[in-house]
Protein backbone atom coordinates (compact mmCIF):
# COMPACT_ATOMS: atom_id res chain seq x y z
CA UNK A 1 66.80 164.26 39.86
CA UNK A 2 66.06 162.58 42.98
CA UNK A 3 62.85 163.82 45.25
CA UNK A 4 63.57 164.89 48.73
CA UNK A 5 62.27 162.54 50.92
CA UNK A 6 59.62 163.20 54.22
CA UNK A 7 59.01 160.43 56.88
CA UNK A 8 55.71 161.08 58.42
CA UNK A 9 54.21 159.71 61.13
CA UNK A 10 50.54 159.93 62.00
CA UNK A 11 48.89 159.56 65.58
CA UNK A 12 45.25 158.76 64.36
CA UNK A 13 42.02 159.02 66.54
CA UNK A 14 38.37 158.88 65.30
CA UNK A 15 38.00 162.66 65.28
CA UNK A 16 41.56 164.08 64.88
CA UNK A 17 45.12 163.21 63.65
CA UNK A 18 48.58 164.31 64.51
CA UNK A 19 50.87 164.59 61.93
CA UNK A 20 54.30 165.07 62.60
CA UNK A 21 57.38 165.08 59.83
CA UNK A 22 61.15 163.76 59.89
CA UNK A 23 63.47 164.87 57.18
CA UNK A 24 65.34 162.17 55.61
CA UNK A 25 68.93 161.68 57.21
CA UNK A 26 70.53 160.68 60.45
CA UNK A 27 70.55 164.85 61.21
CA UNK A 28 67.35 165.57 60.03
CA UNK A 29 64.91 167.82 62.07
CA UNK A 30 61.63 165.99 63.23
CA UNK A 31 58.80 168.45 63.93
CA UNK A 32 55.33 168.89 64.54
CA UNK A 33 53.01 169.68 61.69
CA UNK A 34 50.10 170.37 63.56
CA UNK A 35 46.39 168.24 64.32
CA UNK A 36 43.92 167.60 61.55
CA UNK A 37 40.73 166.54 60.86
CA UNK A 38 40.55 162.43 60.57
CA UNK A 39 38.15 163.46 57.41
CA UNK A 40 39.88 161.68 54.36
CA UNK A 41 39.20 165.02 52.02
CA UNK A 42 41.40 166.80 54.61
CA UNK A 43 43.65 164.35 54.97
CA UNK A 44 44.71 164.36 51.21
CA UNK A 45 45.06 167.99 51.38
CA UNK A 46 47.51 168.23 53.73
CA UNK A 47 49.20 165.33 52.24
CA UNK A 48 49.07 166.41 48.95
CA UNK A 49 50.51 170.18 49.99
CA UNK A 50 53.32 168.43 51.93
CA UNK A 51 54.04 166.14 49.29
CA UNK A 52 54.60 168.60 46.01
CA UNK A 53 56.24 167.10 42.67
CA UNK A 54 59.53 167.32 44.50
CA UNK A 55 59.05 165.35 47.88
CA UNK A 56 57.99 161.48 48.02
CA UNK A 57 56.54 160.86 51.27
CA UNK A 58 56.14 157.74 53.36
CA UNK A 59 53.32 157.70 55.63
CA UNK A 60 53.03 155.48 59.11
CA UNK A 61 50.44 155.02 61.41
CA UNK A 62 50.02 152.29 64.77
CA UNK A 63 47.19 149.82 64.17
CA UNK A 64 44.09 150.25 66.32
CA UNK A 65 40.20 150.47 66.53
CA UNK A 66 40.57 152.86 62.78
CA UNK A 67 41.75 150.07 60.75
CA UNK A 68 43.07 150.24 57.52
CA UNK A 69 40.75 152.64 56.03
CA UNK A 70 43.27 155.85 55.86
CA UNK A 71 46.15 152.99 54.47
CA UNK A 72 44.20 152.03 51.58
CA UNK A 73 43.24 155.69 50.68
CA UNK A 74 47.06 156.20 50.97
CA UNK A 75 47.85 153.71 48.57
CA UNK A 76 45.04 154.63 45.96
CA UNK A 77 46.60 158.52 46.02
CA UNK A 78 50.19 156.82 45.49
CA UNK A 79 51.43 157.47 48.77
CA UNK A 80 53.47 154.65 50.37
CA UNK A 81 52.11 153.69 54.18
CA UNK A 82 52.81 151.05 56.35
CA UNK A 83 50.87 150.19 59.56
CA UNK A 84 53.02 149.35 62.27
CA UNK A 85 52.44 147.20 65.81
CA UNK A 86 52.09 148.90 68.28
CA UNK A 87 53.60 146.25 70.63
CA UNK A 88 56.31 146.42 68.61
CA UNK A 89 57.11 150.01 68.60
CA UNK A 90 60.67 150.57 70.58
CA UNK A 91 59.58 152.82 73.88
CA UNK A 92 62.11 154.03 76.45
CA UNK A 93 60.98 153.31 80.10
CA UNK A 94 61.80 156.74 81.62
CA UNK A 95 59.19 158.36 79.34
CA UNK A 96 56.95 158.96 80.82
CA UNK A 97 55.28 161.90 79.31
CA UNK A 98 52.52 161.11 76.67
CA UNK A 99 50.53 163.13 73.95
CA UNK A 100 49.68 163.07 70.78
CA UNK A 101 52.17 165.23 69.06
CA UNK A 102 55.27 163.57 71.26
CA UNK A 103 53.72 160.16 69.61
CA UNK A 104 53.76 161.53 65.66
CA UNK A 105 57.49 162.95 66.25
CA UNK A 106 58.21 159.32 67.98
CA UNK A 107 56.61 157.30 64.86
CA UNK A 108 57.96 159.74 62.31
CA UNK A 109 61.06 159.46 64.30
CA UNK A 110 61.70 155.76 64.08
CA UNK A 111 60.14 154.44 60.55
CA UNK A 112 62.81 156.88 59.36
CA UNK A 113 65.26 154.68 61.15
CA UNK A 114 63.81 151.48 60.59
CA UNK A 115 62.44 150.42 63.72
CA UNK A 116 59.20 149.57 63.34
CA UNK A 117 57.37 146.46 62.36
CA UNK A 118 54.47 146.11 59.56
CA UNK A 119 51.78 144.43 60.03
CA UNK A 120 50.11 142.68 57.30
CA UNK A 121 47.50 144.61 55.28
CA UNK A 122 44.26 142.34 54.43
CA UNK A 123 42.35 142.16 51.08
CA UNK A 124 39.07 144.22 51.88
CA UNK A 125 37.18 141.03 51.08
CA UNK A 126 39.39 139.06 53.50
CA UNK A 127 38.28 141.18 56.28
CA UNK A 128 34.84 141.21 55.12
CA UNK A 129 34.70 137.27 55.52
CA UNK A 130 36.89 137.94 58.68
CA UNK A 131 34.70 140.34 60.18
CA UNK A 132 31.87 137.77 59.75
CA UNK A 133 33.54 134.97 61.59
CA UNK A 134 34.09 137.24 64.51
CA UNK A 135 30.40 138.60 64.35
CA UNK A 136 29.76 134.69 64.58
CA UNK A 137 32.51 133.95 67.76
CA UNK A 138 30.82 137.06 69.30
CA UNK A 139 27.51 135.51 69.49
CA UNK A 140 29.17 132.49 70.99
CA UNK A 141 30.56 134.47 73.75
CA UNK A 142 27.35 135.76 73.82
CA UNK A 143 25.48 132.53 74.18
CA UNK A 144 28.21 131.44 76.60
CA UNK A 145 28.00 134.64 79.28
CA UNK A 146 24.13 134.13 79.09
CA UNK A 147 24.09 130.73 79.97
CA UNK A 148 26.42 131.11 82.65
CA UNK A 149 24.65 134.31 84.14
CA UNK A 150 21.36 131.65 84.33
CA UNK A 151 22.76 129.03 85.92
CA UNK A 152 24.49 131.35 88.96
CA UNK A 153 21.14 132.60 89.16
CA UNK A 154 18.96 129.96 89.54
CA UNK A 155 22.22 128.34 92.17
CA UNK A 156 22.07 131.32 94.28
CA UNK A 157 18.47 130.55 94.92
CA UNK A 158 18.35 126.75 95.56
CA UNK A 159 18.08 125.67 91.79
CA UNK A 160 20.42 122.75 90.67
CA UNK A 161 19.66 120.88 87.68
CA UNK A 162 21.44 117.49 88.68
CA UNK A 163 21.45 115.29 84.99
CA UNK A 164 24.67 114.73 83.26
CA UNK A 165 24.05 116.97 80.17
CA UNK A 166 23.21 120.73 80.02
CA UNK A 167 21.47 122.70 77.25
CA UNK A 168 20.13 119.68 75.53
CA UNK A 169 15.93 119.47 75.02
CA UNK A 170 15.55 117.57 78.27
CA UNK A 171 17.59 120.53 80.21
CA UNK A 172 15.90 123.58 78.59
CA UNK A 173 12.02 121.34 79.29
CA UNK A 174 13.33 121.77 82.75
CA UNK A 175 13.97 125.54 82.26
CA UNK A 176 10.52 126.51 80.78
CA UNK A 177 8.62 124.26 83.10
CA UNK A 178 10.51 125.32 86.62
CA UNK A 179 7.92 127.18 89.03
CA UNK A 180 9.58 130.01 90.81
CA UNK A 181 8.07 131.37 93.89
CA UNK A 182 8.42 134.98 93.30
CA UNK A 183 7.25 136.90 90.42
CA UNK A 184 10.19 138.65 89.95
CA UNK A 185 12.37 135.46 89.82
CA UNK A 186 9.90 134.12 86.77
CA UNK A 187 10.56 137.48 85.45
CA UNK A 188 14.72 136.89 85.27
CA UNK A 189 14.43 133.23 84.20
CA UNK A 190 12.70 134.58 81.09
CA UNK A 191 14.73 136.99 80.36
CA UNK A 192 17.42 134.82 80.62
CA UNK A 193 16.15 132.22 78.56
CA UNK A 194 14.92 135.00 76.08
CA UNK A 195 18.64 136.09 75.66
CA UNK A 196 20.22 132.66 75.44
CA UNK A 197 17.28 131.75 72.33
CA UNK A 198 18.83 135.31 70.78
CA UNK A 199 21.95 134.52 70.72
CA UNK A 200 21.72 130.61 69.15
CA UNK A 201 19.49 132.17 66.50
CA UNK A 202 22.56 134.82 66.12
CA UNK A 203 24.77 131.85 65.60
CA UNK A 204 22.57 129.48 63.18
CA UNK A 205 22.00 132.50 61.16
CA UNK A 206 25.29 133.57 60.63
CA UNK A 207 26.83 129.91 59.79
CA UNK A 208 24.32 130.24 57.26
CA UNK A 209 25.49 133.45 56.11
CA UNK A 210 29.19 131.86 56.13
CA UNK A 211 28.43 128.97 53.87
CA UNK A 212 26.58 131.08 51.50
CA UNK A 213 29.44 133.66 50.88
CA UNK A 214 31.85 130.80 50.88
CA UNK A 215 31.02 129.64 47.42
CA UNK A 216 31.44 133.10 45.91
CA UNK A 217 35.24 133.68 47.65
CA UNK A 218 38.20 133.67 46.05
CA UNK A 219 39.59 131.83 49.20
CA UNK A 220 37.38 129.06 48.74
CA UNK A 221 39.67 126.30 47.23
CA UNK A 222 42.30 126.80 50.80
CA UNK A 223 39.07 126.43 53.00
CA UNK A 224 38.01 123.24 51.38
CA UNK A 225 41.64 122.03 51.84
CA UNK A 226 42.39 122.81 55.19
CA UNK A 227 38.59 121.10 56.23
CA UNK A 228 40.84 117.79 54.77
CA UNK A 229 42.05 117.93 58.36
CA UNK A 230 40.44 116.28 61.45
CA UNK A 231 38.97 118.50 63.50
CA UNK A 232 38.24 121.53 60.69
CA UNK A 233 34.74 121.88 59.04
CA UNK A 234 33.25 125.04 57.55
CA UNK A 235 33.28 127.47 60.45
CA UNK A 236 36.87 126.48 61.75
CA UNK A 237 38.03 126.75 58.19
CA UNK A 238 36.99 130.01 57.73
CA UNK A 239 37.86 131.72 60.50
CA UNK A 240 41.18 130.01 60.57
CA UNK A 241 41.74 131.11 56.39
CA UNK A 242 40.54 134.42 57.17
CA UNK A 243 42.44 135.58 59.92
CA UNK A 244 45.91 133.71 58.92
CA UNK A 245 45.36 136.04 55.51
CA UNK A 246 48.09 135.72 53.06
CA UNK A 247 50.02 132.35 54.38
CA UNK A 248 52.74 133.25 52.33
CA UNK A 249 54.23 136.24 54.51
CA UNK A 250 55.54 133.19 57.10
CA UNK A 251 58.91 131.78 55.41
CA UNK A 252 58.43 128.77 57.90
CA UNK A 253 55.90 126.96 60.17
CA UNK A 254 57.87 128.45 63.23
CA UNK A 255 56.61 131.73 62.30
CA UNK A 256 53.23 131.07 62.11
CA UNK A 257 53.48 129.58 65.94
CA UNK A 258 55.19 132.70 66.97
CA UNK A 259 52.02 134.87 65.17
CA UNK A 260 50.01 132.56 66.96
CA UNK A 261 51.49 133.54 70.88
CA UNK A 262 52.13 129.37 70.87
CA UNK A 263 55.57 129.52 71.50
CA UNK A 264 57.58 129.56 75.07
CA UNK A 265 58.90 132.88 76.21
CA UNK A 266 62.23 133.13 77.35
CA UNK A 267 64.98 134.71 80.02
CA UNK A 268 68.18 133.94 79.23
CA UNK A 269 71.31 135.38 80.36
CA UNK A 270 74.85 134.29 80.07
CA UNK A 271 74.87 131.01 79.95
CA UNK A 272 71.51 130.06 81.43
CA UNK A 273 68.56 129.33 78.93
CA UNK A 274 65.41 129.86 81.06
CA UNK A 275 61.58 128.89 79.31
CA UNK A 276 58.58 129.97 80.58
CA UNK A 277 54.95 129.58 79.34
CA UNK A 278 53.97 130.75 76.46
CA UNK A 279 53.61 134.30 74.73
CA UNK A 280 49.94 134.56 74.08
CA UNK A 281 50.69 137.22 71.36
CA UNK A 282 49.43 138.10 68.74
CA UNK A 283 45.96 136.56 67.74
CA UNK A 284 44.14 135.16 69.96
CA UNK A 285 41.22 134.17 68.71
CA UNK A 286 42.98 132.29 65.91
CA UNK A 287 45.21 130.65 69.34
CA UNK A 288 41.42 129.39 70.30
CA UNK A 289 40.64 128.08 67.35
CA UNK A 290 44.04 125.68 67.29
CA UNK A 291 43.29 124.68 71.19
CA UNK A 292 40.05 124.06 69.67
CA UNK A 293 41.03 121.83 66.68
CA UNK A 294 43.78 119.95 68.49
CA UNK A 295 41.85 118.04 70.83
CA UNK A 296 40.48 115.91 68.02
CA UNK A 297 44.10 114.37 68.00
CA UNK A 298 44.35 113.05 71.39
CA UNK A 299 42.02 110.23 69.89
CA UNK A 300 43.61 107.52 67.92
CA UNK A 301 44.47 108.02 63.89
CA UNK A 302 40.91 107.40 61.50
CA UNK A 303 39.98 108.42 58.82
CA UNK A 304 36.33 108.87 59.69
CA UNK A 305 32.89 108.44 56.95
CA UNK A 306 32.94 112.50 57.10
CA UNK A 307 36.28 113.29 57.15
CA UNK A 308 36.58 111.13 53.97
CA UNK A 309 33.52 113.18 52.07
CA UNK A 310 35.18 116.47 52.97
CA UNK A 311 38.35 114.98 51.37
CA UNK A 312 36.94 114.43 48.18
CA UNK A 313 35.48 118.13 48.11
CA UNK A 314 39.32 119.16 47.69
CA UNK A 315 40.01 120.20 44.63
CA UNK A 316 41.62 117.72 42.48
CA UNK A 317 44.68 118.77 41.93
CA UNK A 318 45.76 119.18 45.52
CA UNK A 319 43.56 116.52 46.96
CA UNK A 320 46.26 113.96 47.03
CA UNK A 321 48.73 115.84 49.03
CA UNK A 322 46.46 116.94 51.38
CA UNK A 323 45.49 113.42 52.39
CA UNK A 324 48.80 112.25 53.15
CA UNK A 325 49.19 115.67 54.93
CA UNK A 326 46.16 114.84 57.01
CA UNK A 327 47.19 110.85 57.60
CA UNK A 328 50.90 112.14 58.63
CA UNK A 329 49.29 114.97 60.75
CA UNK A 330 47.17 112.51 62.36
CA UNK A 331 49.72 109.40 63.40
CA UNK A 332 52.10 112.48 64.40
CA UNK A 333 50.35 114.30 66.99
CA UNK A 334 48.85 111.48 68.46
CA UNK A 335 51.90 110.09 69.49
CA UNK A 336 53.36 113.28 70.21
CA UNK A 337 50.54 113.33 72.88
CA UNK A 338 50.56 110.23 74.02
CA UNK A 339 54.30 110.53 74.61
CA UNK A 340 53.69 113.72 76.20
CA UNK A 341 51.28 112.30 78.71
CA UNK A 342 53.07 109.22 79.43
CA UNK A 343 56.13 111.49 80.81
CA UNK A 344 53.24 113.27 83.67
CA UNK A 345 53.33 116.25 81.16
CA UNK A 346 49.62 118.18 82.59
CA UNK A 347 46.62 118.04 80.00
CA UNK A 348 47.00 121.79 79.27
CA UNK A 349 50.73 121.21 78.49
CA UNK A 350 49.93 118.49 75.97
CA UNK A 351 47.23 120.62 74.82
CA UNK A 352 49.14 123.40 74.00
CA UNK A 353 52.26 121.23 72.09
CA UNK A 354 49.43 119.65 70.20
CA UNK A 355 48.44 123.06 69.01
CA UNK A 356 51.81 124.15 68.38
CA UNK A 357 52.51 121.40 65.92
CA UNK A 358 49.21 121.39 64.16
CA UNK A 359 49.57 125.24 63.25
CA UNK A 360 53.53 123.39 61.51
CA UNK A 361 50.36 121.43 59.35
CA UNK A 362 47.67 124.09 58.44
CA UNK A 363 50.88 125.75 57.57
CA UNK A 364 52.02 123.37 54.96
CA UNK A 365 48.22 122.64 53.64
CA UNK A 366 47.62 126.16 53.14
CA UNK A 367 50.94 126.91 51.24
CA UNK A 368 50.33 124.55 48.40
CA UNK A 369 46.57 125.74 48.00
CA UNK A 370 47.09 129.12 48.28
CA UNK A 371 48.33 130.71 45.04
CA UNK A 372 51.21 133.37 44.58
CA UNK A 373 50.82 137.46 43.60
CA UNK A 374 51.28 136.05 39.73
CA UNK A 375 48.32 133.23 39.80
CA UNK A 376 51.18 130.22 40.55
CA UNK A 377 51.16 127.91 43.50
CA UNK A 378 54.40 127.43 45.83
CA UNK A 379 56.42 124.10 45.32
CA UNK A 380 57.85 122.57 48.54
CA UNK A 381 60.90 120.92 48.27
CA UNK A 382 60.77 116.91 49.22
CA UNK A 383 60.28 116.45 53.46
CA UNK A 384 63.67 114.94 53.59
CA UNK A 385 65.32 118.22 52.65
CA UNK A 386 63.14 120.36 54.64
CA UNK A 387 64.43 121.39 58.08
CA UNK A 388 63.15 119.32 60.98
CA UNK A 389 60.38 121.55 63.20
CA UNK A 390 60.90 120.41 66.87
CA UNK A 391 59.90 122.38 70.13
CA UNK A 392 62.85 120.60 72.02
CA UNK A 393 65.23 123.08 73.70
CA UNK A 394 68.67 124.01 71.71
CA UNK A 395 70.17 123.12 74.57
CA UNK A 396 68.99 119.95 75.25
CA UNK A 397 69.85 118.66 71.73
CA UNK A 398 73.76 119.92 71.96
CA UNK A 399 75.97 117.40 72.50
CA UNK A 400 73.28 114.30 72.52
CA UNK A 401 74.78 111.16 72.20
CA UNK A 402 73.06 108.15 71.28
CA UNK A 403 73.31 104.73 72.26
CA UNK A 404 72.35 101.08 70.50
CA UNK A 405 71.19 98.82 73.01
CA UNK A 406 71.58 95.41 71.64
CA UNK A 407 68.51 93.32 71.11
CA UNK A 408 69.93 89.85 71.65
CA UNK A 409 70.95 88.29 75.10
């Protein structure tokens, strides 16, 4: 005998949740259940008087500042959940009336037909390690806004350190030995420079924190791959493994640009095709860390003395393929750009392309290092049979002709 089944949506805050319910079927009625506690003990008990040996219930809640907490509690009880985008989520533009309850009937409302998006789920010790490399890009930004709050001090009152290079030992000499005229003004500079020394010893100490853990994760051998790149050591890896998650979820490379926010929007209507710039959605901090990463390829193709020892750290059996990966990589965006540039393209534009087809790369590196659900790794097929990735317009490659130009006169 089949179990009846309940669509439930879930509005979740840090001290309450509204649950609302949707009976299965096109007809079915969609109510309010009422607001709980967002205490997990409650939670179950609610959950486990709805769902009685003759109901199956499937649970859905919008990712936000909660994270996945209540979803993996749902899954240990048995009780299917998905965690949906909220950018994603369908919304009419005359509604303009918003509350709690109206949001649980609206998510119970469309995962029973099918309308929302899942995001993925991380491994708790993914988003351990992940949470780590943003603790260390926080202290960056940290670093960064401190510096910069320094320097528009000491500009608005006359002070303009005139060398070439900032933040070196010859620049922060400068710092400690500058004679203010004020008290108060000596008082700012140190507090300044007090801040900026607490947030580099944030950073050191976390990198070492980083390469510590590293050894011990089970994501190790896919970080030690993707540093075969130019431009990725330790930290880039990381945070670039840890935040991509399970590579596996992204059939092809185009999907990973989309996830990325690296791709061009669009208006198109009719016949017109219109591009504009690009999406910026979905992670952005893993968008940095490509800009970051592809400005090593503007250089020319080398395979540098460091590069080559963080080669031979790959493991063995993959070590092959990932330096042809990282040779082909190389020769390919560099001419990309330099093609790019030649045709008045502007740096940020180059930039951005460069990015684009470097995430096609990581893409490829991390698929055959980065084992299956049963313990095997994925087999591309041979390049030749692969589909071509290219950023060029659909419409500018319909109905190209080509022409041999003869090379004798």
């Amino acid at each position: 005998m089949s179990k009846e089944l309940l669509y439930l949506g879930l509005d979740v805050h840090a001290e309450n949740i509204a649950v609302a319910i949707a009976e299965a079927g096109r007809d079915g009625e969609v109510r309010s259940h009422g607001i709980l506690s967002s205490d997990l003990q409650n939670v179950e008990k609610v959950l486990r008087r709805l769902g009685h040996p003759h109901k199956e219930l499937r649970v859905c809640y919008e990712a936000g500042p909660c994270g996945f907490v209540l979803a993996r509690r749902l899954k240990q009880w048995g009780i299917a959940c998905d965690v949906v985008a909220p950018s994603l989520t369908p919304k009419g533009s005359g509604d303009k009336i918003k509350t709690d309850r109206r949001d649980a009937r609206m998510l119970a409302r469309l995962h029973r037909a099918g309308e929302l998006t899942a995001v993925h789920i991380p491994d708790e010790r993914d988003e351990a390690m992940r949470d780590l490399c943003r603790a260390r890009t926080d202290a960056v930004q940290d670093l960064r806004r401190g510096r910069h709050q320094l320097k528009a001090f000491l500009l608005r009152n006359g002070y303009r350190y005139s060398e070439k290079t900032s933040w070196g030992v010859a620049h922060m000499r400068y710092l400690r030995e500058l004679v203010l005229p004020h008290p108060a003004m000596k008082i700012v500079l140190e507090e300044y420079l007090q801040a900026i020394d607490a947030a580099a010893g944030r950073i050191e100490r976390l990198e070492v924190h980083m390469r510590a853990l590293l050894e011990d994760w089970h994501m190790k051998p896919v970080v030690l791959a993707l540093m075969g790149l130019r431009g990725y050591q330790t930290v880039a890896a990381m945070i670039t493994v840890s935040e991509i998650g399970d590579i596996h979820r992204f059939a092809h490379p185009r999907q990973l640009m989309a996830y990325l926010g690296l791709v061009p929007s669009e208006s198109s209507s009719g016949g017109s095709r219109t591009q504009g710039a690009i999406t910026k959605c979905g992670n952005g901090h893993l968008r940095w860390i490509f800009n970051e990463c592809a400005q090593h390829y503007r250089l020319p193709p080398k395979v540098s003395q460091e590069l080559t020892t963080r080669q031979q750290a790959v493991p063995k059996a993959r070590r092959r393929a990932v330096q042809e990966l990282s040779w082909r990589c190389q020769n390919r965006l560099h001419e990309r750009g330099r093609k790019l540039a030649a045709r008045g393209k502007t740096r940020q534009k180059v930039q951005i392309a460069l990015a684009r087809e470097l995430a096609a790369f990581v893409w490829e590196v991390m698929r055959i290092t980065t084992p299956l659900a049963d313990g095997s790794h994925a087999i591309l097929p041979p390049r030749r049979e692969r589909t071509a990735i290219s950023t060029e317009p659909a419409a500018k490659k319909k109905g190209r002709t080509y022409v041999l130009k003869s090379t004798t006169k």
